[in-house]
PDB file of N, CA and C in Angstrom:
ATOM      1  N   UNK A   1      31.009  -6.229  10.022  1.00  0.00           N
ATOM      2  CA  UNK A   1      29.906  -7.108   9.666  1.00  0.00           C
ATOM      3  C   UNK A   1      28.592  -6.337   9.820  1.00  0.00           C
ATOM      4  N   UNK A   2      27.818  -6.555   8.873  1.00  0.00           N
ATOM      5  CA  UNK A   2      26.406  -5.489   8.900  1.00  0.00           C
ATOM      6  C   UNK A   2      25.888  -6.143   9.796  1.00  0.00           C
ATOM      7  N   UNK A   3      24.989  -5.501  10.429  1.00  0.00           N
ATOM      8  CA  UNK A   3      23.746  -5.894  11.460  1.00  0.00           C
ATOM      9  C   UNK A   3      22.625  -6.496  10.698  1.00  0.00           C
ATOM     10  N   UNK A   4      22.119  -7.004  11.852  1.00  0.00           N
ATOM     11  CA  UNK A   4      21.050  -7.975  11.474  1.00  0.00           C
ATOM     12  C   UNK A   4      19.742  -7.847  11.762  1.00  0.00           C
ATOM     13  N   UNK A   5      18.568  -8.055  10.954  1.00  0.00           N
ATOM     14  CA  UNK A   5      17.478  -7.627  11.652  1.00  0.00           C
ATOM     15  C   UNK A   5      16.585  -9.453  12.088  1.00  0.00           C
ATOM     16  N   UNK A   6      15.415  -8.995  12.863  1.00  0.00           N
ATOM     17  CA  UNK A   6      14.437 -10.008  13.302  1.00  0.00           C
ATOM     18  C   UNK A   6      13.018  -8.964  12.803  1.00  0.00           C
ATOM     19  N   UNK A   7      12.057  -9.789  12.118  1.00  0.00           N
ATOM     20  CA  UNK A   7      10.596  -9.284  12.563  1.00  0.00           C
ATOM     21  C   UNK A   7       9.555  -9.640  12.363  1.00  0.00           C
ATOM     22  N   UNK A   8       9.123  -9.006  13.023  1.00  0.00           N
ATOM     23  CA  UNK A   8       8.171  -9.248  14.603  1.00  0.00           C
ATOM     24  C   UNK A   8       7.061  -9.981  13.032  1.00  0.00           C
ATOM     25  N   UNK A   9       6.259 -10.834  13.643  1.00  0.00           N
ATOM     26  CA  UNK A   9       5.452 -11.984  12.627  1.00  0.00           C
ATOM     27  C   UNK A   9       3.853 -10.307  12.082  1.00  0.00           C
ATOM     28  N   UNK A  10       3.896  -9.614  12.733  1.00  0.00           N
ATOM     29  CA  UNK A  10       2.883  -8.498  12.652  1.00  0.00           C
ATOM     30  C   UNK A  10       3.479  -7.016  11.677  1.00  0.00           C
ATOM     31  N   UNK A  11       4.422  -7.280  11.615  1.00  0.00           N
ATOM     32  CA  UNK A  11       5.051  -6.295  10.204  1.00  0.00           C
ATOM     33  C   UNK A  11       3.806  -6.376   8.555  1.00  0.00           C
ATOM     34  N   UNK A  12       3.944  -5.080   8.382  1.00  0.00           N
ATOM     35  CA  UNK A  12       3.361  -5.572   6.910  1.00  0.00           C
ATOM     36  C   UNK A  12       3.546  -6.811   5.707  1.00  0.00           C
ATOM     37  N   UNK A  13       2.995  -7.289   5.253  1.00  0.00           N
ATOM     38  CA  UNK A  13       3.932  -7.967   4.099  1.00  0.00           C
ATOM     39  C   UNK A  13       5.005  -7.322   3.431  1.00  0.00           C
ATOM     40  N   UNK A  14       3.909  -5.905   2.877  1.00  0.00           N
ATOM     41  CA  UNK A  14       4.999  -5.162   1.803  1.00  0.00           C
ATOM     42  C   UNK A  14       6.207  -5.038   2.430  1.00  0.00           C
ATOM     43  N   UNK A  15       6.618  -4.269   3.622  1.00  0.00           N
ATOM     44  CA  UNK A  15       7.570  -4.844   4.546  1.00  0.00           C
ATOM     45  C   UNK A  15       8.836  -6.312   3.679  1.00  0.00           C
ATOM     46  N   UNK A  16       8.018  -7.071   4.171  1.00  0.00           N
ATOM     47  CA  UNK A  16       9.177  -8.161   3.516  1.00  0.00           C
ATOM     48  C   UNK A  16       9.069  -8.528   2.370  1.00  0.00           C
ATOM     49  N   UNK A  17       7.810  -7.951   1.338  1.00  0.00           N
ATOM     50  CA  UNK A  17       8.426  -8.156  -0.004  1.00  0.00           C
ATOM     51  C   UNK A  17       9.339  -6.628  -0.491  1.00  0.00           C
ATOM     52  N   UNK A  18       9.309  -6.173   0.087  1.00  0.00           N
ATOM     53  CA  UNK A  18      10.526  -4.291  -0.603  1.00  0.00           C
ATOM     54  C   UNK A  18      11.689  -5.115   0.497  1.00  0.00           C
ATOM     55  N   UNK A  19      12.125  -5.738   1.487  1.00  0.00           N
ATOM     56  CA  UNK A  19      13.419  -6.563   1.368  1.00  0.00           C
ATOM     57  C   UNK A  19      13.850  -8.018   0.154  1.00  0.00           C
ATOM     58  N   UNK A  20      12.421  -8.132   0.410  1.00  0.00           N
ATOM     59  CA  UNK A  20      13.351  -9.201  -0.721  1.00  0.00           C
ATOM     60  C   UNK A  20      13.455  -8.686  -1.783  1.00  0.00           C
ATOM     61  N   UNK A  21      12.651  -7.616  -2.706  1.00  0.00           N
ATOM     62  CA  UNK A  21      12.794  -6.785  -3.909  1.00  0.00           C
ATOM     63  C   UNK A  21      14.233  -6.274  -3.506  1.00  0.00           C
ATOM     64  N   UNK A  22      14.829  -5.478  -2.446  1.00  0.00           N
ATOM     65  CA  UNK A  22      15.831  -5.073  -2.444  1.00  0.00           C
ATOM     66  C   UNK A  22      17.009  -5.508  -2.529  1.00  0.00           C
ATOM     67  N   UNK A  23      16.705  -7.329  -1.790  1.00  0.00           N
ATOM     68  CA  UNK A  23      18.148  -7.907  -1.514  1.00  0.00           C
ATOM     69  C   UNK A  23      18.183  -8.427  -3.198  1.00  0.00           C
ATOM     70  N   UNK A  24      17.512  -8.780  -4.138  1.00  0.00           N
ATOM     71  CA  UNK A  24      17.530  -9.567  -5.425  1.00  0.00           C
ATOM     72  C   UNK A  24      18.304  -8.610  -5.873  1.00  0.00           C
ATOM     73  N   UNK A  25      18.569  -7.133  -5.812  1.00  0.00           N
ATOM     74  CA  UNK A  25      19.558  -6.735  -6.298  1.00  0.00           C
ATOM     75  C   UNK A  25      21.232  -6.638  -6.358  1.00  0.00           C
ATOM     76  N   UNK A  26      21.129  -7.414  -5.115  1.00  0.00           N
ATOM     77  CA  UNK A  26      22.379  -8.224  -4.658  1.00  0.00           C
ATOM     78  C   UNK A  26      23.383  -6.967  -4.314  1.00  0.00           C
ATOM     79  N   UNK A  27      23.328  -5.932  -3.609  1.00  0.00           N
ATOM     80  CA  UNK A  27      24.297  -4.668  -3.487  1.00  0.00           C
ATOM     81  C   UNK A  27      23.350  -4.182  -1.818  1.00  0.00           C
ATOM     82  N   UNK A  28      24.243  -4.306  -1.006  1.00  0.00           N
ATOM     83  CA  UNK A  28      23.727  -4.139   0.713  1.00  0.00           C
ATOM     84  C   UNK A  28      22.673  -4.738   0.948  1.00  0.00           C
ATOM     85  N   UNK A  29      22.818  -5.932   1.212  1.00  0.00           N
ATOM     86  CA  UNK A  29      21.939  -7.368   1.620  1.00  0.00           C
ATOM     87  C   UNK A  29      21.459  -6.560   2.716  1.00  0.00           C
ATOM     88  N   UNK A  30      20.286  -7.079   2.999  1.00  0.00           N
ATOM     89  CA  UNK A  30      19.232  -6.666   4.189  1.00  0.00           C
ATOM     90  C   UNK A  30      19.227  -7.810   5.067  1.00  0.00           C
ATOM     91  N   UNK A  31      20.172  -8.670   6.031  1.00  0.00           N
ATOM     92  CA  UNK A  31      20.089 -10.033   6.636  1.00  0.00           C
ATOM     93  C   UNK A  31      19.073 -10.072   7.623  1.00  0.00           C
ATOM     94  N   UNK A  32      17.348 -10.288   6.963  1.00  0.00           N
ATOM     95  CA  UNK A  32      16.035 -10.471   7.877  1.00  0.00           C
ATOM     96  C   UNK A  32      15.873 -11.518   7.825  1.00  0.00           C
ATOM     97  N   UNK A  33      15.462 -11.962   9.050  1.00  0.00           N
ATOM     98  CA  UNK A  33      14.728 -13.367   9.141  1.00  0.00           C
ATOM     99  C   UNK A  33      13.102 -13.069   9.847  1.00  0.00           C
ATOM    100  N   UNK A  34      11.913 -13.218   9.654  1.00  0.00           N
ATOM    101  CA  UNK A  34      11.262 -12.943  10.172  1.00  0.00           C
ATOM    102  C   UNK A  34      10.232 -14.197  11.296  1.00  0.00           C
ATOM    103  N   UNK A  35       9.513 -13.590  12.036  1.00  0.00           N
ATOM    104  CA  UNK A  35       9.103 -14.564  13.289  1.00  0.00           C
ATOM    105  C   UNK A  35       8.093 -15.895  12.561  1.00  0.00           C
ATOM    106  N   UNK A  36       8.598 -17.167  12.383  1.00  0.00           N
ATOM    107  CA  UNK A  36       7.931 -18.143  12.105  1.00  0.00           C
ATOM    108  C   UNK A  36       8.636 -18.573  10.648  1.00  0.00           C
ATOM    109  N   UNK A  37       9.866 -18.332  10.522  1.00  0.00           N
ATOM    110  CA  UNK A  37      10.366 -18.805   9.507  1.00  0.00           C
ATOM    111  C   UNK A  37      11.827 -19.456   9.745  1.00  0.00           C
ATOM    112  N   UNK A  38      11.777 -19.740  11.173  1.00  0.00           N
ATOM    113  CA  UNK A  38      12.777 -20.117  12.054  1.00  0.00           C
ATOM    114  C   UNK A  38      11.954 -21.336  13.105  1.00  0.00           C
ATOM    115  N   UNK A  39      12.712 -22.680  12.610  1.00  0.00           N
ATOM    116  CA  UNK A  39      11.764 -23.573  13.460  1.00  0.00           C
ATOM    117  C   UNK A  39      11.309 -23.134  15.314  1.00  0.00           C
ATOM    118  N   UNK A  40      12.707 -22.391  15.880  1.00  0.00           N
ATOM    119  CA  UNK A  40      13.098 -21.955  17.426  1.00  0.00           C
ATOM    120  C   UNK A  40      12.020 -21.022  17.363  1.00  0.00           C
ATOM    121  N   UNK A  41      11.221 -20.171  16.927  1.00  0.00           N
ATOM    122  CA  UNK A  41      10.782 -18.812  16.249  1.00  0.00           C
ATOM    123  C   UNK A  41       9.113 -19.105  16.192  1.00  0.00           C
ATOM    124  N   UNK A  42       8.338 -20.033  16.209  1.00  0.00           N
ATOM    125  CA  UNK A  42       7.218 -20.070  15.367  1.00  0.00           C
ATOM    126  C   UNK A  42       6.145 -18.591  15.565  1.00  0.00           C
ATOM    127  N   UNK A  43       5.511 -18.850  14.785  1.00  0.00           N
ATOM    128  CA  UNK A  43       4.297 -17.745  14.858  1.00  0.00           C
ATOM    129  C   UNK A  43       3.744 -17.978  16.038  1.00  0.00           C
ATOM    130  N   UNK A  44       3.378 -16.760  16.798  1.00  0.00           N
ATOM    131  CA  UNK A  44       2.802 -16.736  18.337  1.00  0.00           C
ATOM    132  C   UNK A  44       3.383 -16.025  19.192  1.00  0.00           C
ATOM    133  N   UNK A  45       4.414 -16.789  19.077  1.00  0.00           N
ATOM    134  CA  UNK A  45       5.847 -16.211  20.005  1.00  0.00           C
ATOM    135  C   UNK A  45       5.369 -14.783  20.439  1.00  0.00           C
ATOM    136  N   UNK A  46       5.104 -14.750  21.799  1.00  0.00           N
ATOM    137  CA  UNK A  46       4.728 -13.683  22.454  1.00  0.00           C
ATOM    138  C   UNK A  46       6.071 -12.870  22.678  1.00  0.00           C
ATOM    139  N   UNK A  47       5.972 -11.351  23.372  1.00  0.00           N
ATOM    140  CA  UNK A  47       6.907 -10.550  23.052  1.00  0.00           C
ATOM    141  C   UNK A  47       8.810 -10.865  23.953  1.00  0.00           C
ATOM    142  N   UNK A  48       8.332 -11.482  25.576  1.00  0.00           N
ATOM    143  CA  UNK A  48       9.058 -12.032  25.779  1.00  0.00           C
ATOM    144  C   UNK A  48      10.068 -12.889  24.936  1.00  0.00           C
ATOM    145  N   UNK A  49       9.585 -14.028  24.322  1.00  0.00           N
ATOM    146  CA  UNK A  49      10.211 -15.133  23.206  1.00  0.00           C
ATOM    147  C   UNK A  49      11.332 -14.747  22.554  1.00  0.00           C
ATOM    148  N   UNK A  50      10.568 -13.273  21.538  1.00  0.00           N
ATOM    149  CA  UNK A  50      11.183 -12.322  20.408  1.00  0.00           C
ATOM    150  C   UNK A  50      12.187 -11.701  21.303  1.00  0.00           C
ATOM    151  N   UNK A  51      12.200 -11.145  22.458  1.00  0.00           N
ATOM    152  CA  UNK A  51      13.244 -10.263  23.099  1.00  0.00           C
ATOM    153  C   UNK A  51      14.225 -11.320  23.355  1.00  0.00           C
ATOM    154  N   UNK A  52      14.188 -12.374  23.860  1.00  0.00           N
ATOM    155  CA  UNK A  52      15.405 -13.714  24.012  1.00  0.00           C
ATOM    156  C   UNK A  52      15.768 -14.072  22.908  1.00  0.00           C
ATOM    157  N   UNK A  53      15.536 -14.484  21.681  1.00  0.00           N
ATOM    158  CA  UNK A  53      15.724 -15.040  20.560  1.00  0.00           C
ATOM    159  C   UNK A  53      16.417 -13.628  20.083  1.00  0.00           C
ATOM    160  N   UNK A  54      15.715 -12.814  20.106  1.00  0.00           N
ATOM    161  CA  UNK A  54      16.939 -11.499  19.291  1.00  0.00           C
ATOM    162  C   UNK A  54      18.158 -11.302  20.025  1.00  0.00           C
ATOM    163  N   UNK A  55      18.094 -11.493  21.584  1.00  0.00           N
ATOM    164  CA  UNK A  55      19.250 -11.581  22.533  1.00  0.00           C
ATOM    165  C   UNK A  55      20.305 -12.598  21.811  1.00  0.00           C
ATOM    166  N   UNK A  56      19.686 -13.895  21.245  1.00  0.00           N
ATOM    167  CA  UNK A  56      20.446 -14.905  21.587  1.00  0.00           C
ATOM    168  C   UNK A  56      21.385 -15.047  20.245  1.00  0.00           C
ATOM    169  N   UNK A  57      20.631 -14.428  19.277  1.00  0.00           N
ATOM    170  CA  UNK A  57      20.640 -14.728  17.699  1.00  0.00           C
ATOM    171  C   UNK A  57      21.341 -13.503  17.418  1.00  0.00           C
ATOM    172  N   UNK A  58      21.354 -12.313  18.328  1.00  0.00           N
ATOM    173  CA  UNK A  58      22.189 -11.060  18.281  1.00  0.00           C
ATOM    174  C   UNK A  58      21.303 -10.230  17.047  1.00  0.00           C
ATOM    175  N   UNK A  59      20.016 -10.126  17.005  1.00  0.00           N
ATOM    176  CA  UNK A  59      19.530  -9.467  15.783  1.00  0.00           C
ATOM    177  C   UNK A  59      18.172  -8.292  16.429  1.00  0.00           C
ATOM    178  N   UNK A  60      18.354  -7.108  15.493  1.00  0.00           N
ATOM    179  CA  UNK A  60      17.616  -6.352  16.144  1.00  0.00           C
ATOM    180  C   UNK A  60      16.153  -6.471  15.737  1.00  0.00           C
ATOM    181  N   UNK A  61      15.319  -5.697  16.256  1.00  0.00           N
ATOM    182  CA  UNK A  61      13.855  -6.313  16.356  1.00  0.00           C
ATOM    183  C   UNK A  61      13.035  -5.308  15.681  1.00  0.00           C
ATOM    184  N   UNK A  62      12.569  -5.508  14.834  1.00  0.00           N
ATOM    185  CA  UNK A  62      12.012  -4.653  14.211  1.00  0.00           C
ATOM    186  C   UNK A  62      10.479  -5.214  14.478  1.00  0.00           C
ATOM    187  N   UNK A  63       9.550  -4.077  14.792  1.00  0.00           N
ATOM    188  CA  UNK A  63       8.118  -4.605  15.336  1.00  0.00           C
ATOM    189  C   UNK A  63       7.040  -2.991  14.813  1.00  0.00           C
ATOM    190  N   UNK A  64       5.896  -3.428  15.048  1.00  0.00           N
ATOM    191  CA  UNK A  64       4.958  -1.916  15.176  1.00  0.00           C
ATOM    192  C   UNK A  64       4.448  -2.129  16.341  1.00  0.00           C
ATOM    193  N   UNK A  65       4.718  -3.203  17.500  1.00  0.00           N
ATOM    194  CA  UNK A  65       3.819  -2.978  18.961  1.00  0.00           C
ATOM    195  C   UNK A  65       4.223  -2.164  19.642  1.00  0.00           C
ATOM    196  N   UNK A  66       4.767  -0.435  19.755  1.00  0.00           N
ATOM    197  CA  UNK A  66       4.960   0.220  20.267  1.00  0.00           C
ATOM    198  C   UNK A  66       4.119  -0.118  21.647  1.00  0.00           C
ATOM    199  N   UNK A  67       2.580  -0.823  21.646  1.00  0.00           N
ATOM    200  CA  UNK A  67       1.770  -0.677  22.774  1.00  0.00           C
ATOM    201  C   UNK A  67       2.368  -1.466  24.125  1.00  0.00           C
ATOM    202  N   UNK A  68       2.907  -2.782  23.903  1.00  0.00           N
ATOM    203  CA  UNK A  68       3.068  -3.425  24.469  1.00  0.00           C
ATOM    204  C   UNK A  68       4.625  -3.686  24.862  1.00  0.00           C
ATOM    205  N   UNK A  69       5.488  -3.492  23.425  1.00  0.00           N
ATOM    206  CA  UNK A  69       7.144  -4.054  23.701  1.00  0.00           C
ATOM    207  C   UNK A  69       7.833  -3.257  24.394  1.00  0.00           C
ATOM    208  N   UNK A  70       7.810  -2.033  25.146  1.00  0.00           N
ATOM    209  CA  UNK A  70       8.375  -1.168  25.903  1.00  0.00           C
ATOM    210  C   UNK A  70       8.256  -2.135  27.187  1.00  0.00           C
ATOM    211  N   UNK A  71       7.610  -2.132  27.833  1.00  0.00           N
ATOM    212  CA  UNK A  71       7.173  -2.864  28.838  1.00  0.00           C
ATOM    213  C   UNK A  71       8.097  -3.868  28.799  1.00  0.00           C
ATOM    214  N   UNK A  72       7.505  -5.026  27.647  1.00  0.00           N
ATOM    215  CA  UNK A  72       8.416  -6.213  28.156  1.00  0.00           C
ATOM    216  C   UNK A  72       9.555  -5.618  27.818  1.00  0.00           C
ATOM    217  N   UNK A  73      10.329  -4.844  27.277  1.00  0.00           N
ATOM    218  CA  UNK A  73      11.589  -4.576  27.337  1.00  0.00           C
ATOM    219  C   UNK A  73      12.507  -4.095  28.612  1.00  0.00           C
ATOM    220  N   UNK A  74      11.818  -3.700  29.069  1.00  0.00           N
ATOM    221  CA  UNK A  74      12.065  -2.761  30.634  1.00  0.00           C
ATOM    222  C   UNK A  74      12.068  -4.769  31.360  1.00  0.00           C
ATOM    223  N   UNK A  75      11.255  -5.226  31.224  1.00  0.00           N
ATOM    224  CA  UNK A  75      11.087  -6.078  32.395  1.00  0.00           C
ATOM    225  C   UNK A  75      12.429  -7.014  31.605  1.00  0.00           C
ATOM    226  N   UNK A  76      12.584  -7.276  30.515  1.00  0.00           N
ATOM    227  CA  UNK A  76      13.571  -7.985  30.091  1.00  0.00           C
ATOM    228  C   UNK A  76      14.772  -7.684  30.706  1.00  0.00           C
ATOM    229  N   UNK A  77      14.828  -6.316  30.390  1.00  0.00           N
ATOM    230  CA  UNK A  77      16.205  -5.506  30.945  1.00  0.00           C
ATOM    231  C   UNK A  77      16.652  -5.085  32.625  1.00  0.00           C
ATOM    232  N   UNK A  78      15.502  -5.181  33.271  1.00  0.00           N
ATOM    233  CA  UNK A  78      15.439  -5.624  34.705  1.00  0.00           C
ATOM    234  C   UNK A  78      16.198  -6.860  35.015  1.00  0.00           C
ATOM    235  N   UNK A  79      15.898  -7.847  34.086  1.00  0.00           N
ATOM    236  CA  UNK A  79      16.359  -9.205  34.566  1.00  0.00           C
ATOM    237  C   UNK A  79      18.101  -8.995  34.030  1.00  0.00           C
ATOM    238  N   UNK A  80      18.155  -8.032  33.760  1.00  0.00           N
ATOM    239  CA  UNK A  80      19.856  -8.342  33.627  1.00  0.00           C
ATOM    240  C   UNK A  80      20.234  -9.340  32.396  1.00  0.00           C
ATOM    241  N   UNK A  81      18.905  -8.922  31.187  1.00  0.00           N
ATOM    242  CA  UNK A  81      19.326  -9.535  30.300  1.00  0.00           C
ATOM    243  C   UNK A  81      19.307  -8.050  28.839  1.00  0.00           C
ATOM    244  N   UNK A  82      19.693  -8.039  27.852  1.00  0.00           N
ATOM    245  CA  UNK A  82      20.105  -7.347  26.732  1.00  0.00           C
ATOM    246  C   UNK A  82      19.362  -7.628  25.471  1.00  0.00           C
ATOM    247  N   UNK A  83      18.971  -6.662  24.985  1.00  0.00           N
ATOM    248  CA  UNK A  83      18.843  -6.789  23.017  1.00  0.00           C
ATOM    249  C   UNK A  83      19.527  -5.829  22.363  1.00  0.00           C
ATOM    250  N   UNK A  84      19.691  -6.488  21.243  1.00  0.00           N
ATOM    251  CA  UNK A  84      20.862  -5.530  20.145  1.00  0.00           C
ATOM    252  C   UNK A  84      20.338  -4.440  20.148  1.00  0.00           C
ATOM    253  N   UNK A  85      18.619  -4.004  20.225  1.00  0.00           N
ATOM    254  CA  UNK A  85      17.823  -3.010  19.733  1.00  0.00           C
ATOM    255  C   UNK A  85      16.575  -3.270  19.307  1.00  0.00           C
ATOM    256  N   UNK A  86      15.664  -2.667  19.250  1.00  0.00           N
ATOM    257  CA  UNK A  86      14.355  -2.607  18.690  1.00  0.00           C
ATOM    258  C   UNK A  86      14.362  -0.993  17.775  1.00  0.00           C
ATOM    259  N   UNK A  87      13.315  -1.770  16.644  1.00  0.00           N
ATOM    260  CA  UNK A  87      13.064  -0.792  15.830  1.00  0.00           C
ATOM    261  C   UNK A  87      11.544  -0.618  15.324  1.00  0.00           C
ATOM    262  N   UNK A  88      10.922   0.857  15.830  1.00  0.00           N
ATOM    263  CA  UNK A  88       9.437   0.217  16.055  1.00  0.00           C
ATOM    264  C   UNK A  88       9.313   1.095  14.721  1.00  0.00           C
ATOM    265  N   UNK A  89       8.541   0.008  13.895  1.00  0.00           N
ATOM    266  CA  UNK A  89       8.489   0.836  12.567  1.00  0.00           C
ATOM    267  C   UNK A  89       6.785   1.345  12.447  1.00  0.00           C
ATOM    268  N   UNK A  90       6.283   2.205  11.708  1.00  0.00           N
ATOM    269  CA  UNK A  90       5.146   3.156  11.783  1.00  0.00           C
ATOM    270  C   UNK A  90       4.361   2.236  10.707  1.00  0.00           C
ATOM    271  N   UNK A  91       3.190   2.193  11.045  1.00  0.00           N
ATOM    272  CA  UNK A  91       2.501   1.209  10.063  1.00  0.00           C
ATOM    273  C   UNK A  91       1.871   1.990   9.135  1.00  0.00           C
ATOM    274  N   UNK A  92       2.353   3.536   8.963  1.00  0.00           N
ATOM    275  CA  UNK A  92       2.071   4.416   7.746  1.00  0.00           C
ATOM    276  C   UNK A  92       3.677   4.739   7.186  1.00  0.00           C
ATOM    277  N   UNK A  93       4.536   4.050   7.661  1.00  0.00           N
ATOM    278  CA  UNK A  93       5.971   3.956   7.575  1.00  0.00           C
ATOM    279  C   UNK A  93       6.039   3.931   5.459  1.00  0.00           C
ATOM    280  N   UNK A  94       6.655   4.784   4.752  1.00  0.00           N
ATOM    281  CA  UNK A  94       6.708   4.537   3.585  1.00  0.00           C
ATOM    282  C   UNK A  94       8.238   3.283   3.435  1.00  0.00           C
ATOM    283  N   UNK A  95       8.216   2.392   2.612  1.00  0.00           N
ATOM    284  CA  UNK A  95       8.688   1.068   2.593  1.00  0.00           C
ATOM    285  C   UNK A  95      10.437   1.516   1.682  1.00  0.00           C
ATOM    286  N   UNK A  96       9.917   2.421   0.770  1.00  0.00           N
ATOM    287  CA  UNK A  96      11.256   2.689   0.342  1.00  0.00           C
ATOM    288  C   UNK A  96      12.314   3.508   1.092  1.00  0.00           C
ATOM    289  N   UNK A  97      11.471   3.887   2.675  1.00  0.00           N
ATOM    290  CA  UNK A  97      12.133   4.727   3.627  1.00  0.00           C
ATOM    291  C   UNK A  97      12.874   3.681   4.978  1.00  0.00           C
ATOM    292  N   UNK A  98      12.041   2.815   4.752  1.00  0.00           N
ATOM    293  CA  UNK A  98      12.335   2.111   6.066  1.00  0.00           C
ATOM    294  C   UNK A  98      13.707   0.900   5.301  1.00  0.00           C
ATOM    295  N   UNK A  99      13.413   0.846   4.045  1.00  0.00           N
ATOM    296  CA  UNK A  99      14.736   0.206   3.733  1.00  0.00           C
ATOM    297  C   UNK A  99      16.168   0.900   3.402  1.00  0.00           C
ATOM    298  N   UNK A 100      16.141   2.253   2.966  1.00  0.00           N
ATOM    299  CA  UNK A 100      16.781   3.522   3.491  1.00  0.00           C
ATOM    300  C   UNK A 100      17.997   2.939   4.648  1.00  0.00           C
ATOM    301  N   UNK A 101      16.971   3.111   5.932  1.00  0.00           N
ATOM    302  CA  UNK A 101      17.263   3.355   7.338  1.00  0.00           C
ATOM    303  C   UNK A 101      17.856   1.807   7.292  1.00  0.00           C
ATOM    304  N   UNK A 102      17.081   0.707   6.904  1.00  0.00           N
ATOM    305  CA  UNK A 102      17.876  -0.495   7.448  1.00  0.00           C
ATOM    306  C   UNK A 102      19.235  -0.681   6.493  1.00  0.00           C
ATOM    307  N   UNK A 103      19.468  -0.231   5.507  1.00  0.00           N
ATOM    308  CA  UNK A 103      20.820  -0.433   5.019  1.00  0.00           C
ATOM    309  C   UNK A 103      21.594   0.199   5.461  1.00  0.00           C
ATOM    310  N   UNK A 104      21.641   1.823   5.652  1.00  0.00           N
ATOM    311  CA  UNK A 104      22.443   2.520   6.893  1.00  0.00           C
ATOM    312  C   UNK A 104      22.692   2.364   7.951  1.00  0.00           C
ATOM    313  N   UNK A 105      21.792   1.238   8.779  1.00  0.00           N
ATOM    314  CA  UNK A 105      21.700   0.874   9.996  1.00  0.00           C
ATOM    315  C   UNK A 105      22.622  -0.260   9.836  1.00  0.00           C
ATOM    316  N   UNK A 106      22.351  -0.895   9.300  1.00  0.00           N
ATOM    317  CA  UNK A 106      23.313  -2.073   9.518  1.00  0.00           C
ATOM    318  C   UNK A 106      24.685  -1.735   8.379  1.00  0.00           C
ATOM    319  N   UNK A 107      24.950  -0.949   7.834  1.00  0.00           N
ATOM    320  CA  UNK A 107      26.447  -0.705   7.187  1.00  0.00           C
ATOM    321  C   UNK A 107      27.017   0.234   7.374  1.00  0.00           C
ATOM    322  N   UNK A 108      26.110   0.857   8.391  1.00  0.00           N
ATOM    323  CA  UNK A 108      26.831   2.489   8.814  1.00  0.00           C
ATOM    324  C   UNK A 108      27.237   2.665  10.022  1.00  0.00           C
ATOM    325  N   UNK A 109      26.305   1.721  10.885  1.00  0.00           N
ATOM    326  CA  UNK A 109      26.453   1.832  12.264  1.00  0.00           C
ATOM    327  C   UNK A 109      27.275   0.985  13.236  1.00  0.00           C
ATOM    328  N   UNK A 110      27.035   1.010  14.444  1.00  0.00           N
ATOM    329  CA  UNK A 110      28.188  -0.406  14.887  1.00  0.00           C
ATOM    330  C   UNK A 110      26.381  -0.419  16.051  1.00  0.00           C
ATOM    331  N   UNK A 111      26.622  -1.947  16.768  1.00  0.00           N
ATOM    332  CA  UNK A 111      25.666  -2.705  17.068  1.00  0.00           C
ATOM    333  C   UNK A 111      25.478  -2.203  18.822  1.00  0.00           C
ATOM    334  N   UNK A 112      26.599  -1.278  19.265  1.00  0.00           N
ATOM    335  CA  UNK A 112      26.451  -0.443  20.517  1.00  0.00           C
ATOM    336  C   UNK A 112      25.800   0.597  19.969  1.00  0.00           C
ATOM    337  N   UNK A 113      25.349   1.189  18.993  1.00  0.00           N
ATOM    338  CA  UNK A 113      24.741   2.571  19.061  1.00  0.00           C
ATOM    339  C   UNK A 113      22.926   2.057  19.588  1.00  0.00           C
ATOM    340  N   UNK A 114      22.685   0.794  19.068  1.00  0.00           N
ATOM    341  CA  UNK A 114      21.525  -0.034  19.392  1.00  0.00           C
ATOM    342  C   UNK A 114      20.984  -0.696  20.556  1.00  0.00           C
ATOM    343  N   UNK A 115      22.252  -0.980  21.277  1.00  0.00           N
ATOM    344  CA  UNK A 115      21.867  -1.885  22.386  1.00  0.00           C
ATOM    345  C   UNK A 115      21.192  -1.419  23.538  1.00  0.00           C
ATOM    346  N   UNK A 116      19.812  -2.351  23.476  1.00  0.00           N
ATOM    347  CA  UNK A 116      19.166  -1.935  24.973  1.00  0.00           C
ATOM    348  C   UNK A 116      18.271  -0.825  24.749  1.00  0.00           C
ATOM    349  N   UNK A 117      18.048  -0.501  23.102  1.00  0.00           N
ATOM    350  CA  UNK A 117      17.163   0.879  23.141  1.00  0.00           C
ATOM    351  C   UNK A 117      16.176   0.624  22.233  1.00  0.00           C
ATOM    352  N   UNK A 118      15.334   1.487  22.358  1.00  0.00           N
ATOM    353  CA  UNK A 118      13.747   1.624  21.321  1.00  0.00           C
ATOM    354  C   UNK A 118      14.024   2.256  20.640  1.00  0.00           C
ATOM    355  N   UNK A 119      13.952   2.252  19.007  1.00  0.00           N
ATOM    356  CA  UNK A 119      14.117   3.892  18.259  1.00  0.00           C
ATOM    357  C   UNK A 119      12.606   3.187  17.202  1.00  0.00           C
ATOM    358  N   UNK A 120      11.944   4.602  16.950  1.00  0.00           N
ATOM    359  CA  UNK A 120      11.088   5.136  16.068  1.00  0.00           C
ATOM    360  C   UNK A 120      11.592   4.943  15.475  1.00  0.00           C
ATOM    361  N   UNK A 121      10.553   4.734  14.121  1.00  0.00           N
ATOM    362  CA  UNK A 121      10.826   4.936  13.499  1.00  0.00           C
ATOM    363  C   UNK A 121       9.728   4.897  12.316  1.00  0.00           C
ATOM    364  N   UNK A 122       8.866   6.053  11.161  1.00  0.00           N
ATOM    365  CA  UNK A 122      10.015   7.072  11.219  1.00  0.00           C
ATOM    366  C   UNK A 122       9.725   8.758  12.384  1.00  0.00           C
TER     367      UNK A 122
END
């Protein structure tokens, strides 16, 4: 089963319009849901929220707050709790690259190469 992504409500647009341009082609679905398009989810949702909800929903986190989500991740992961992964994408990130990486990521990989870690990206 491919992996799943979450993201973060601060992603570019272009971001989620080059997934939905990608998934309309109907050949390696991109399964994103992004923050506030999920009633549990709304816009706001501080970084804590996003780290439980990706825990709970099993989906990895795709964000650009490199500044801040390390932190709560460490303190998340202190508490003896887990995320599939975070994926901190570059907000000079080119869009036909980062969808690249998320179709390989989720049809190439298995969901332990992710868990509990930060990856760059790119």
């Amino acid at each position: 089963m491919p992996l799943a992504f979450l993201g973060d409500e601060n992603l570019p647009g272009s971001l989620n319009r080059a997934i939905q341009r990608h998934n309309a082609r109907g050949l390696y679905l991109i399964d994103f849901i992004r923050v506030g398009n999920s009633e549990d989810l709304p816009l706001g949702s501080d970084d804590s929220t996003l780290l439980s909800w990706a825990e709970q929903h099993n989906r990895i986190l795709l964000s650009l707050d490199a500044r801040t989500m390390p932190a709560h991740l460490e303190h998340h992961l202190r508490a003896g709790r887990h995320v599939p992964g975070i994926f901190m994408i570059h907000s000079a990130a080119k869009m036909a690259e980062v969808i690249e990486f998320l179709v390989l990521a989720a049809y190439a990989s298995s969901a332990d190469e992710w868990r509990d870690q930060i990856r760059y990206f790119p």
